[in-house]
C-alpha atoms as a PDB file:
ATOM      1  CA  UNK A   1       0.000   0.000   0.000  1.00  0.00           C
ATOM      2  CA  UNK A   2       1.152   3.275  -0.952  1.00  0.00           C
ATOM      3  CA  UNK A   3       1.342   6.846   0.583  1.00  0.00           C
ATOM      4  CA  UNK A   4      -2.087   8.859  -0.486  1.00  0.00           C
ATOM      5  CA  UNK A   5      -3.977   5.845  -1.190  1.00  0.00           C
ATOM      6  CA  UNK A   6      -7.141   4.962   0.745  1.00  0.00           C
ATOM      7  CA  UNK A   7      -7.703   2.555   3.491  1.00  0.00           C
ATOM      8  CA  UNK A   8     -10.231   0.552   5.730  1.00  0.00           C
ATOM      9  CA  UNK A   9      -9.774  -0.132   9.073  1.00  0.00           C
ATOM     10  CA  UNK A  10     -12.319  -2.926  10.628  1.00  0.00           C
ATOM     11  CA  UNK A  11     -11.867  -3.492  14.315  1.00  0.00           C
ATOM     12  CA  UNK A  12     -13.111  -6.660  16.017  1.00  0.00           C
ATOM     13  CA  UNK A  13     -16.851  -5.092  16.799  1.00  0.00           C
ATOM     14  CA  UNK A  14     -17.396  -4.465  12.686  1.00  0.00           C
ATOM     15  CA  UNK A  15     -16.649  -0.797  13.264  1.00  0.00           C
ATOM     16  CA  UNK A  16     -14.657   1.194  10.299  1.00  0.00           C
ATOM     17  CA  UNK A  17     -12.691   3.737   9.543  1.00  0.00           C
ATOM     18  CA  UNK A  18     -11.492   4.941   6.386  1.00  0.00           C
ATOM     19  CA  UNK A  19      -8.110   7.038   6.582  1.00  0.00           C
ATOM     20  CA  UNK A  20      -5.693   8.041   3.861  1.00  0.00           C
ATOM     21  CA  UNK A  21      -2.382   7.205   4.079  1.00  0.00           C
ATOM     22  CA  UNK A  22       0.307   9.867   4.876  1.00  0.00           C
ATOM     23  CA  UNK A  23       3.684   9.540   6.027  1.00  0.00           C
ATOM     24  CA  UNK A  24       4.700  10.645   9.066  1.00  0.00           C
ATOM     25  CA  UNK A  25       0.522  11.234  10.211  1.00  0.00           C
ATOM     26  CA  UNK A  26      -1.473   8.932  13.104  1.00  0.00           C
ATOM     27  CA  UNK A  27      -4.853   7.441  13.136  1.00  0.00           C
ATOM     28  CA  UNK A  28      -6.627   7.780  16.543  1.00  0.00           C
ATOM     29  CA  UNK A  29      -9.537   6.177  17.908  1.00  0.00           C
ATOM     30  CA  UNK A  30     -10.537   5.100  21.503  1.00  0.00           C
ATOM     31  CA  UNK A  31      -8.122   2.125  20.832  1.00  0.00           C
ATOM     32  CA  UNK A  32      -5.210   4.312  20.975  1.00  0.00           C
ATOM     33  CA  UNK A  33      -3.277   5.827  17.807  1.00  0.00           C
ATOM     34  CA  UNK A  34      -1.796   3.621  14.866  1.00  0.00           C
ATOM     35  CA  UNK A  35       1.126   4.825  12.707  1.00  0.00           C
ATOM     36  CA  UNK A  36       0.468   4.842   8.640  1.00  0.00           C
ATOM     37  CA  UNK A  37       4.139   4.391   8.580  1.00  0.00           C
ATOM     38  CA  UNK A  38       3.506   1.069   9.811  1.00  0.00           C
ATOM     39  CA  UNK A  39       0.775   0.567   7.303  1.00  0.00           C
ATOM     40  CA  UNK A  40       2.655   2.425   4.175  1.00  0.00           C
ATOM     41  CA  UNK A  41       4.514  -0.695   2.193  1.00  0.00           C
ATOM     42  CA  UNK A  42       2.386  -3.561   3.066  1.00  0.00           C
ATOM     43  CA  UNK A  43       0.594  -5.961   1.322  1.00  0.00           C
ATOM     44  CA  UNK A  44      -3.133  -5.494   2.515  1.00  0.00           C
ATOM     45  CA  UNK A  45      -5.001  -8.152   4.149  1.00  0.00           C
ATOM     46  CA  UNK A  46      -3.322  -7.959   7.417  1.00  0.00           C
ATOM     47  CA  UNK A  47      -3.938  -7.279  10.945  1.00  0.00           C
ATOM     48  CA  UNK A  48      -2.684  -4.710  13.004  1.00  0.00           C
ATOM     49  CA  UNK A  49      -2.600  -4.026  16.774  1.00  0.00           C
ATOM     50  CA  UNK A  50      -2.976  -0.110  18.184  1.00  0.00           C
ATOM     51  CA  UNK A  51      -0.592   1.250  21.379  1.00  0.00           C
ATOM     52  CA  UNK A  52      -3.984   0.605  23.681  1.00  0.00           C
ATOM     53  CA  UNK A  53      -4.213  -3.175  22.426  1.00  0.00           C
ATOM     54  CA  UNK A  54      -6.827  -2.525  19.597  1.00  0.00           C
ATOM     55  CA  UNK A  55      -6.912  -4.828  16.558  1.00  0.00           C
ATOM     56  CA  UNK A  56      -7.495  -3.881  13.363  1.00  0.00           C
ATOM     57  CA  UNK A  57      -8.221  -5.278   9.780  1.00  0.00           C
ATOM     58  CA  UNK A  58      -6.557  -3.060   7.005  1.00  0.00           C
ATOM     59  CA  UNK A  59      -7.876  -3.757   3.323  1.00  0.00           C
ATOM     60  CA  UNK A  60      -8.239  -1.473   0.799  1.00  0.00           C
ATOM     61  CA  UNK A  61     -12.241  -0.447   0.557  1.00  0.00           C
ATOM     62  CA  UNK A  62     -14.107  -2.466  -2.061  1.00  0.00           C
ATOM     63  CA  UNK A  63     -16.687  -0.123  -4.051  1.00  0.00           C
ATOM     64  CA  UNK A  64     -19.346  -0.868  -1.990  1.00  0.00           C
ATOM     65  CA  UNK A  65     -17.966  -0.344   0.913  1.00  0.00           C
ATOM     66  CA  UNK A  66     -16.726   3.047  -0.404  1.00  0.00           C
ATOM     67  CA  UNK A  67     -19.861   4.645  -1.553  1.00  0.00           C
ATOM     68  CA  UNK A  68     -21.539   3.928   1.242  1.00  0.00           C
ATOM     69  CA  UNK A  69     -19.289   5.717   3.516  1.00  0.00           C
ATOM     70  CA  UNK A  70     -18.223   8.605   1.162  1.00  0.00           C
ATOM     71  CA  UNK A  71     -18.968  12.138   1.853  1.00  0.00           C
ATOM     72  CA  UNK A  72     -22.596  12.858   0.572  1.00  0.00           C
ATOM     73  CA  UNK A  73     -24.002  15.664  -1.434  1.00  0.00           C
ATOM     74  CA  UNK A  74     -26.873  13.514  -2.595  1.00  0.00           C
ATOM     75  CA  UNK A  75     -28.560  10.762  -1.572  1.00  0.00           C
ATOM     76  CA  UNK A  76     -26.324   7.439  -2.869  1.00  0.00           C
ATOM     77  CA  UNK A  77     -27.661   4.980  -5.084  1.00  0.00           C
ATOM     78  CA  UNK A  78     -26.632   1.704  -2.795  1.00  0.00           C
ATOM     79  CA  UNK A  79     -24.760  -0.880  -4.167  1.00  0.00           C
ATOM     80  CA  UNK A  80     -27.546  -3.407  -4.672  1.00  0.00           C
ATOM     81  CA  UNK A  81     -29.683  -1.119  -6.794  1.00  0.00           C
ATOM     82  CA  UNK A  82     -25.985  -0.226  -8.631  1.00  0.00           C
ATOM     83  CA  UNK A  83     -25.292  -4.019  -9.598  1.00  0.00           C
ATOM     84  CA  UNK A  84     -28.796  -4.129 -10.722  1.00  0.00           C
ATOM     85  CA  UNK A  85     -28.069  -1.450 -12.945  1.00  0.00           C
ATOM     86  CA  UNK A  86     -25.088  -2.721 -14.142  1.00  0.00           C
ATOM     87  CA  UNK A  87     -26.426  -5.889 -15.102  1.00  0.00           C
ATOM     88  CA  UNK A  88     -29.803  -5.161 -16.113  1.00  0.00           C
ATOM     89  CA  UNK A  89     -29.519  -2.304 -18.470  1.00  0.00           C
ATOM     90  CA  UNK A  90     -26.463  -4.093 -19.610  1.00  0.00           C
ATOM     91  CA  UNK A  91     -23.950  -2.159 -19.200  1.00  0.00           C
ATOM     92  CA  UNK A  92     -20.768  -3.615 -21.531  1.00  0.00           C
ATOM     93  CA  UNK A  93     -17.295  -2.223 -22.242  1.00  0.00           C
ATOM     94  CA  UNK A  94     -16.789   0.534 -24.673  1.00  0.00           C
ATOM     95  CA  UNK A  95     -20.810   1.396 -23.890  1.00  0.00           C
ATOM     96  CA  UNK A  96     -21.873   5.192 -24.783  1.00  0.00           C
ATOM     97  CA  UNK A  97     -23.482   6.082 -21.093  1.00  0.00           C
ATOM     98  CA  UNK A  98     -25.294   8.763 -20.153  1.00  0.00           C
ATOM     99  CA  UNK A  99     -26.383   9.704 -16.816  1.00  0.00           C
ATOM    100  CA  UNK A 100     -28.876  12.115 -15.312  1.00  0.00           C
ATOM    101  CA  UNK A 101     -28.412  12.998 -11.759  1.00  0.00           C
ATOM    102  CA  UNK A 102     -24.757  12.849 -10.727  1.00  0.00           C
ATOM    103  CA  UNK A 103     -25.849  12.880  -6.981  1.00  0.00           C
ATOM    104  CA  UNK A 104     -22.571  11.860  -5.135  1.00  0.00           C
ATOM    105  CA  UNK A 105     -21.500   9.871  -7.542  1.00  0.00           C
ATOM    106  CA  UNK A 106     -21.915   6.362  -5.857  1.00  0.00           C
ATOM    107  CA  UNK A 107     -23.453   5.219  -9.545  1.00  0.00           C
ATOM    108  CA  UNK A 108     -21.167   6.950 -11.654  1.00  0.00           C
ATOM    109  CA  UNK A 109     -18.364   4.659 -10.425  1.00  0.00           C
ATOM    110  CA  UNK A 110     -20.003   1.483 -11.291  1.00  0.00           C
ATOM    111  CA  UNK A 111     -20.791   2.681 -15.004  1.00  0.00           C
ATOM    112  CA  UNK A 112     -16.998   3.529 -15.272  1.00  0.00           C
ATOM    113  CA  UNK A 113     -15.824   0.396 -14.106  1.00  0.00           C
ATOM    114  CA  UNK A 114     -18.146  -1.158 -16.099  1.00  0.00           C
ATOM    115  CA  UNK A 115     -17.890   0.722 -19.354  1.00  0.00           C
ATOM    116  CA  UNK A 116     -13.682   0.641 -19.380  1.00  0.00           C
ATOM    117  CA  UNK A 117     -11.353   3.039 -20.503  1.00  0.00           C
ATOM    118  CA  UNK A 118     -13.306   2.492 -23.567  1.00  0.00           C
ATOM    119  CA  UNK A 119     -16.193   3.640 -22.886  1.00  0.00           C
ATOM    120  CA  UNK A 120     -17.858   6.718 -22.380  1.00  0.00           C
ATOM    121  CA  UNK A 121     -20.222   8.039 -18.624  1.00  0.00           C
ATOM    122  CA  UNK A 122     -21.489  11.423 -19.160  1.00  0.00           C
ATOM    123  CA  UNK A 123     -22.758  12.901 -16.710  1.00  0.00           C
ATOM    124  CA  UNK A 124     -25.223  15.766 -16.050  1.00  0.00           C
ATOM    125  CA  UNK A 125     -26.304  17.386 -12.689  1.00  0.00           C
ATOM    126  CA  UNK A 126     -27.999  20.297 -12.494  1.00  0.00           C
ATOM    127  CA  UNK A 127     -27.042  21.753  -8.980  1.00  0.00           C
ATOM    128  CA  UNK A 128     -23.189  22.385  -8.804  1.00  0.00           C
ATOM    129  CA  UNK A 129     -22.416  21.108  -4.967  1.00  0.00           C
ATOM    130  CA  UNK A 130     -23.663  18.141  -5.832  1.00  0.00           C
ATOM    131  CA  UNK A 131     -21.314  17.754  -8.920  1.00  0.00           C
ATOM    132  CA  UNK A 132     -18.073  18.990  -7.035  1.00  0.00           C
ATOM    133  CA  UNK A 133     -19.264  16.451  -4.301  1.00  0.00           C
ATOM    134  CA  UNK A 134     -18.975  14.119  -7.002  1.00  0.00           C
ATOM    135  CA  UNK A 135     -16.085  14.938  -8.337  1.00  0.00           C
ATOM    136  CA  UNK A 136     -13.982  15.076  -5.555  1.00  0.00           C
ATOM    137  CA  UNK A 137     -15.508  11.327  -5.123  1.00  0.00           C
ATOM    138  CA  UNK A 138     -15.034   9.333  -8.381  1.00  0.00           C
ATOM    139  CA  UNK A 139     -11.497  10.819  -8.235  1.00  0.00           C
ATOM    140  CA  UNK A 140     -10.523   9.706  -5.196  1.00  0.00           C
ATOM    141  CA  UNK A 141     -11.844   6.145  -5.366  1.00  0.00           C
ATOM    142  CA  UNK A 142     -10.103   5.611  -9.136  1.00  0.00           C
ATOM    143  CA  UNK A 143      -7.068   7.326  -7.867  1.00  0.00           C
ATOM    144  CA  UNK A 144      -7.184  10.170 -10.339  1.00  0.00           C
ATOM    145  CA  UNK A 145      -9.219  11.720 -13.008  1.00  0.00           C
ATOM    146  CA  UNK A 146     -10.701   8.605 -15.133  1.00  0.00           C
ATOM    147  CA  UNK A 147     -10.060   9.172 -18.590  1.00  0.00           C
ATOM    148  CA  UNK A 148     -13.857   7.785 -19.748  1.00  0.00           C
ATOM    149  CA  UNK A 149     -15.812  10.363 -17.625  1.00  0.00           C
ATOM    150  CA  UNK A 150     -17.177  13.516 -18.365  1.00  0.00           C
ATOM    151  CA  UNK A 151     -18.938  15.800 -15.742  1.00  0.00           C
ATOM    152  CA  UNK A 152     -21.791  18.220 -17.020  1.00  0.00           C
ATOM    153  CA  UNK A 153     -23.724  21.315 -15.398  1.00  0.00           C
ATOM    154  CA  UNK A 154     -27.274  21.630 -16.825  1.00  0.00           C
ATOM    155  CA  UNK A 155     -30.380  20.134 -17.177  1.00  0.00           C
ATOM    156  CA  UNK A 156     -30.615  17.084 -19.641  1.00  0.00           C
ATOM    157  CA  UNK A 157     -33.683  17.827 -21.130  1.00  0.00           C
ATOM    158  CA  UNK A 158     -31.467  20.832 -22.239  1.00  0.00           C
ATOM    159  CA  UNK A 159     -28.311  20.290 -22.455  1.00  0.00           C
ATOM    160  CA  UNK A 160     -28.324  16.532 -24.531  1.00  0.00           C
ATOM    161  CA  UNK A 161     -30.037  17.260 -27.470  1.00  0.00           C
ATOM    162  CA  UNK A 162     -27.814  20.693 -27.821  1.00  0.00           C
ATOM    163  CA  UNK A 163     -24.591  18.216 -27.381  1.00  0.00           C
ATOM    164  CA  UNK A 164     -25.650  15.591 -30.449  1.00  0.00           C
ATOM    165  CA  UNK A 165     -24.637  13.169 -28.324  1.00  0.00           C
ATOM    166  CA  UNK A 166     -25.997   9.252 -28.959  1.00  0.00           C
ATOM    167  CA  UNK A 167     -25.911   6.931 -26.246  1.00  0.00           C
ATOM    168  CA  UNK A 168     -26.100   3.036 -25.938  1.00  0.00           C
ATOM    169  CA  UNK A 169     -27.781   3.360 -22.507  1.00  0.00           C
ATOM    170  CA  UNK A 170     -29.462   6.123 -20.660  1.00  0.00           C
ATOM    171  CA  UNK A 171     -29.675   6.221 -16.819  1.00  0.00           C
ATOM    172  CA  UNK A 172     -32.030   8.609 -14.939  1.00  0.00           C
ATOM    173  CA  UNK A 173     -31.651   9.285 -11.282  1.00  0.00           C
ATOM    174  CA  UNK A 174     -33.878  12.575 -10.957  1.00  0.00           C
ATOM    175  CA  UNK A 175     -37.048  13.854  -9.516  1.00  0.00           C
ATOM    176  CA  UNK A 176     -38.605  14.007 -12.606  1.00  0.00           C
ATOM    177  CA  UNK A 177     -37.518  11.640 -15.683  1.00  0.00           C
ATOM    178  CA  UNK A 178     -40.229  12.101 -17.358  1.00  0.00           C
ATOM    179  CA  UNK A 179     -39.382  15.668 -18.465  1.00  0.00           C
ATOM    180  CA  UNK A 180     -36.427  13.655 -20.269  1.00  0.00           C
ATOM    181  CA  UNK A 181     -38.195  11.069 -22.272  1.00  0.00           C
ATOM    182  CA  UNK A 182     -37.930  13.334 -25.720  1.00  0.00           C
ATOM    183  CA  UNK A 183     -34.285  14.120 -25.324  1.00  0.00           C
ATOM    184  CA  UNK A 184     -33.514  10.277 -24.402  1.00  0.00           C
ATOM    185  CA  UNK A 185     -35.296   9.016 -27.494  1.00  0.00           C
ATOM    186  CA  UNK A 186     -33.700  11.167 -29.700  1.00  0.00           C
ATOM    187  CA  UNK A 187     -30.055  10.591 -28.262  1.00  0.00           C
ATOM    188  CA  UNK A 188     -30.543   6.828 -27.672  1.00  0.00           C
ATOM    189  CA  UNK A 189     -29.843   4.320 -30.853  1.00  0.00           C
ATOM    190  CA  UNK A 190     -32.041   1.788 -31.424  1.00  0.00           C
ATOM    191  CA  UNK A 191     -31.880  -1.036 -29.308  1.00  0.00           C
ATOM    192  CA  UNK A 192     -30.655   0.756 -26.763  1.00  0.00           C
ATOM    193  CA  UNK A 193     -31.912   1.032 -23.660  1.00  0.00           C
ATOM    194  CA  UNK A 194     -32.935   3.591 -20.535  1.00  0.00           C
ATOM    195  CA  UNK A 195     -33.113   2.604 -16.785  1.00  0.00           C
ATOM    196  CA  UNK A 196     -35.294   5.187 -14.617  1.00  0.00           C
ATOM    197  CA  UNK A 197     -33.834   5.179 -10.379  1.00  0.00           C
ATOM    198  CA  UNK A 198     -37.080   6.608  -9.090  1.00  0.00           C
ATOM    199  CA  UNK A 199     -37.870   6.607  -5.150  1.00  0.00           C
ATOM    200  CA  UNK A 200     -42.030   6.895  -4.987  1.00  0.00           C
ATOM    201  CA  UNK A 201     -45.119   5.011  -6.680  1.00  0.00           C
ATOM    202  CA  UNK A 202     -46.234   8.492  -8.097  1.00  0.00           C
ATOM    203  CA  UNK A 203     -42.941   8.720  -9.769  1.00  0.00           C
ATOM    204  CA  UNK A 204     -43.123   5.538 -10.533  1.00  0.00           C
ATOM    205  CA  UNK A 205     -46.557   5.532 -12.202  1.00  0.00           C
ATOM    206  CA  UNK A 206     -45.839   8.680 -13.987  1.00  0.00           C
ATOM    207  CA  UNK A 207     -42.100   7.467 -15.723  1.00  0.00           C
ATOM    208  CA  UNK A 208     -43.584   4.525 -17.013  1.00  0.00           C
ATOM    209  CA  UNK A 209     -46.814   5.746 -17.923  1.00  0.00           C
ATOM    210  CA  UNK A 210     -45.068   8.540 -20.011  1.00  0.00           C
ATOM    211  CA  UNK A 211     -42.999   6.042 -21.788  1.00  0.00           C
ATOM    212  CA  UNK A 212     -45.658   3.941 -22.818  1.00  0.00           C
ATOM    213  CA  UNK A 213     -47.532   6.905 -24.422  1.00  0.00           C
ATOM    214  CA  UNK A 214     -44.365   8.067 -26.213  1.00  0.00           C
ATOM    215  CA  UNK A 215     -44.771   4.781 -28.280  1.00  0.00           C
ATOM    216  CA  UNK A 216     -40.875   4.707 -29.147  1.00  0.00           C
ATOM    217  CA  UNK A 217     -39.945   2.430 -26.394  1.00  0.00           C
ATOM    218  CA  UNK A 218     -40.664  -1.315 -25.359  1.00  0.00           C
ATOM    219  CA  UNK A 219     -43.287  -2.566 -22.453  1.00  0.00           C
ATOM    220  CA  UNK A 220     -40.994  -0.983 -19.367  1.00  0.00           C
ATOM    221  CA  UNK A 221     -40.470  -3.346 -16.910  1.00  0.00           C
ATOM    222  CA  UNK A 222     -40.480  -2.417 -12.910  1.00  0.00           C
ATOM    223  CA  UNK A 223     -39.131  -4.180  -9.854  1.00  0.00           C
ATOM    224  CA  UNK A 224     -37.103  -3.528  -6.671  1.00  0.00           C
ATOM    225  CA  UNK A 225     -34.771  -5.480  -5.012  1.00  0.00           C
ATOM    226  CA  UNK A 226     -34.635  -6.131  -0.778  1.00  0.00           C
ATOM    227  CA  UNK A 227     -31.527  -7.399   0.954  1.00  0.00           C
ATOM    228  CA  UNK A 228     -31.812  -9.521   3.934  1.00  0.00           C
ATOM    229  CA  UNK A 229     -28.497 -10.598   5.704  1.00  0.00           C
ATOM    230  CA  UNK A 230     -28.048 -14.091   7.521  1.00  0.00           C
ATOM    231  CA  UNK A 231     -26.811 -14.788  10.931  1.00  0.00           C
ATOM    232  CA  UNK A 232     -24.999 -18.383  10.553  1.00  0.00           C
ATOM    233  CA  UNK A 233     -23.349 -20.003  13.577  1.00  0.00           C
ATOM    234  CA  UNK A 234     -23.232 -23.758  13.955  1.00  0.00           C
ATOM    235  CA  UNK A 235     -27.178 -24.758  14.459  1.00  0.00           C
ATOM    236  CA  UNK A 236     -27.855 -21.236  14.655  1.00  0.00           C
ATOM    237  CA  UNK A 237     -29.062 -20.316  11.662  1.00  0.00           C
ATOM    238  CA  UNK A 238     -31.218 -17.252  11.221  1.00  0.00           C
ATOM    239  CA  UNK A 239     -32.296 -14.180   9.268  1.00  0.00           C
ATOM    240  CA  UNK A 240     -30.081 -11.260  10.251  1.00  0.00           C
ATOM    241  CA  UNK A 241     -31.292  -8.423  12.124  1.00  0.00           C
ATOM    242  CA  UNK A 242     -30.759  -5.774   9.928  1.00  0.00           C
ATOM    243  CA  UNK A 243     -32.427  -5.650   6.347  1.00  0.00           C
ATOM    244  CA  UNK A 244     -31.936  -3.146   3.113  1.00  0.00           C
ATOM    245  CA  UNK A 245     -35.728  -3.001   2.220  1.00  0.00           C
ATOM    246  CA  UNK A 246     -36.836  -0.361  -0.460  1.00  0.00           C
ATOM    247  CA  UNK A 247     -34.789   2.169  -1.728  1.00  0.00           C
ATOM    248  CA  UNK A 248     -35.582   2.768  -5.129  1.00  0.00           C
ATOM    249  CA  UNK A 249     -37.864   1.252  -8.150  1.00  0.00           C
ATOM    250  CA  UNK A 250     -36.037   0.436 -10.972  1.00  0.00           C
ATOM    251  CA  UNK A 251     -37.379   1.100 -14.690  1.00  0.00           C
ATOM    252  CA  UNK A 252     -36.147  -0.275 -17.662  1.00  0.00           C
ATOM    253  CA  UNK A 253     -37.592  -0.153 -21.606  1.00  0.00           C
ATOM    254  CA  UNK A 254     -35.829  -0.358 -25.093  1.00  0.00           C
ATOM    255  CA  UNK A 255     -35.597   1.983 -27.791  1.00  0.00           C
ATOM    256  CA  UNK A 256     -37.712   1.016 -30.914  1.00  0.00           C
ATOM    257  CA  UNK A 257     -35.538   1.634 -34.335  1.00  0.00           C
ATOM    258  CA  UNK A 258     -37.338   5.251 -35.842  1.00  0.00           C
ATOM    259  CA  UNK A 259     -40.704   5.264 -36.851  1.00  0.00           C
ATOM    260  CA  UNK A 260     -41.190   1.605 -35.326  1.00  0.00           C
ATOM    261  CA  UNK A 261     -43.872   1.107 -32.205  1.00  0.00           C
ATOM    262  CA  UNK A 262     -44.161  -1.721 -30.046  1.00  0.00           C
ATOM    263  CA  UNK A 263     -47.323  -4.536 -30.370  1.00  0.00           C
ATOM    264  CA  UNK A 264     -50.361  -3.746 -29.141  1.00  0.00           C
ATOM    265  CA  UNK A 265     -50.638  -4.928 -25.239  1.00  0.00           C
ATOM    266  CA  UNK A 266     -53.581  -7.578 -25.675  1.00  0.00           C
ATOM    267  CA  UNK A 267     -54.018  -7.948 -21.891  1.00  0.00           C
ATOM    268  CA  UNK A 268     -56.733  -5.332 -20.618  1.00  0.00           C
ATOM    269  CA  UNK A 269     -55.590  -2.971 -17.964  1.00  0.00           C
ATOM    270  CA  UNK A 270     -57.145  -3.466 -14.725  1.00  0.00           C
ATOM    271  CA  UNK A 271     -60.495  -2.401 -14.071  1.00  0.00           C
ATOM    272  CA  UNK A 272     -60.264   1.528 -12.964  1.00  0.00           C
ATOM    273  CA  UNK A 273     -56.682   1.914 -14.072  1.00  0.00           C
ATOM    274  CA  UNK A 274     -57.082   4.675 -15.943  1.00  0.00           C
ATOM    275  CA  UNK A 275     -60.446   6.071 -14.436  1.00  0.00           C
ATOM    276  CA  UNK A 276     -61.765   9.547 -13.263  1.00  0.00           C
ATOM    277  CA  UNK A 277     -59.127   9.816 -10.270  1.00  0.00           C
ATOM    278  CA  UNK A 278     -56.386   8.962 -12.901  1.00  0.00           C
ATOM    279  CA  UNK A 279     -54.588  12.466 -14.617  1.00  0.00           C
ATOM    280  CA  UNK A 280     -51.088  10.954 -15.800  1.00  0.00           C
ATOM    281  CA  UNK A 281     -50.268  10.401 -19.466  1.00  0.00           C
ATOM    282  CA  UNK A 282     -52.265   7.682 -21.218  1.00  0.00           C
ATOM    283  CA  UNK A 283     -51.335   5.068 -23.879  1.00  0.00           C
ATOM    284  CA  UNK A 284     -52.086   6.124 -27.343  1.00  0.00           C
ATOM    285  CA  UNK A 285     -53.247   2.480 -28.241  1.00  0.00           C
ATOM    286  CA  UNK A 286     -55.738   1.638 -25.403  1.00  0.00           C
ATOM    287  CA  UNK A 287     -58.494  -0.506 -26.758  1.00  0.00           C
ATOM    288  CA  UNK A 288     -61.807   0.808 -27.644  1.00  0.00           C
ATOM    289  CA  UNK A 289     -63.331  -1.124 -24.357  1.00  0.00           C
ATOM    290  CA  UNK A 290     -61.065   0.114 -22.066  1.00  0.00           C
ATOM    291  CA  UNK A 291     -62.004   3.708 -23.276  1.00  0.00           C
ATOM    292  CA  UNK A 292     -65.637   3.322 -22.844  1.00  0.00           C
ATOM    293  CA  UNK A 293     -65.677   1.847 -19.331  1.00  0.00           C
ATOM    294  CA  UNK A 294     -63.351   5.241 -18.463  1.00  0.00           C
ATOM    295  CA  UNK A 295     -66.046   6.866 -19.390  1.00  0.00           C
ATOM    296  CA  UNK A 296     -68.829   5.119 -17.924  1.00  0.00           C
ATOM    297  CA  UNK A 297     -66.712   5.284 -14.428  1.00  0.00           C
END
């Protein structure tokens, strides 16, 4: 391990601390004081004792363990809903990637690992301490400036269709996507895809219900993903107290080639769907059934 690289402590109760390393400095705790000297030069994966008899694990921080103690500007995206991303907006090396919503930039370093040096992330954020937050992040987990990233100020709706960029995949972590659905149509090629991160079922309902009615975009399909940790101990064998339950919905839909629209859904939407009480966007294609018993309501 070298001097200014980043570290994780782990002492025997689970706690951590992250510290970088500078010669000649000391990490305190209520264990006493360790010397990075002593750290500086080591192979990590090694344990390590403090002057008051406190032991410590020293590893450098995986991803997810990084993002989830970084400094914060935004809200992260956590690394279960990240991997989701990854994986099921299929994220590949030398992918065209553009993302809405820098936040702290938890996300953004998954899509750059993902996409390579390769590949393109850029990124837009519209408030600027949330983009030097992130900044100051992706740099220091990848060591330096990553050659595949590009940081933004502006609002995407905006600022994408005046760039002519085209994208593979489009991610959108924002209050409101669905002010973006134009300008991700027009910049995504076909076959490519966009994944909304939205927190609420009124979001929710509105994203998906506004790409259905823009016709240039598959069925989206919804789901969210819960993490439930295990306590395992000889015959004791039990769910863990602690649980990652919602966080976010996650959205995903393809991008018809031009002047393509998807089949017709022939399953009937449920009954009151899109009654009175209902004001979002509408599919252009409902069937003539549906329509009437919208009205009767």
């Amino acid at each position: 391990m070298r001097a200014g690289e980043w570290v994780r402590l782990t002492d025997n109760k689970g706690r951590r601390h992250n510290l970088c390393l500078e010669p000649g400095k000391r990490f305190f705790s209520n264990k006493g004081h360790l010397e990075h000297d002593e750290l500086i030069g080591r192979e990590e994966g090694f344990s390590v004792t403090s002057s008051a008899g406190g032991q410590y694990l020293v590893f450098r921080p995986l991803l997810s363990e990084f993002v989830v103690s970084m400094p914060r500007g935004a809200a992260v995206v956590y690394p279960k809903d990240a991997a989701q991303i990854v994986a099921m907006a299929d994220i590949f090396p030398g992918a065209d990637v553009v993302e809405a919503g820098v936040g702290s930039g938890a996300l953004t370093c998954s899509l750059l690992r993902a996409v390579g040096p390769h590949g393109r992330v850029s990124s837009y954020e519209r408030r600027e301490e949330f983009a030097d937050v992130a900044r100051r992040n992706v740099t220091q987990f990848f060591d330096g400036e990553h050659p595949a990233w590009q940081l933004s100020l502006g609002d995407l709706a905006e600022e994408l269709p005046r760039s002519g960029e085209r994208a593979d995949r489009v991610i959108l972590d924002m209050l409101a996507p669905w002010d973006c659905v134009d300008a991700v149509a027009d910049a995504l090629r076909p076959g490519g895809i966009v994944c909304g991160y939205v927190a609420t079922t009124t979001q929710l309902s509105r994203f998906v219900e506004t790409l259905r009615a823009h016709g240039s975009f598959t069925e989206p399909s919804v789901w969210e993903s819960l993490v439930r940790d295990w306590h395992v101990e000889g015959l004791a064998v039990r769910p863990g107290h602690k649980m990652i339950g919602h966080t976010a919905f996650l959205v995903t839909a393809r991008r018809m080639a031009p002047g393509e629209r998807p089949p017709r859904k022939t399953r009937r939407p449920a009954p009151g769907a899109y009654g009175p009480d209902y004001t979002g966007p509408r599919p252009a294609d409902l069937p003539p059934q549906v329509l009437e018993d919208t009205q009767d309501d």
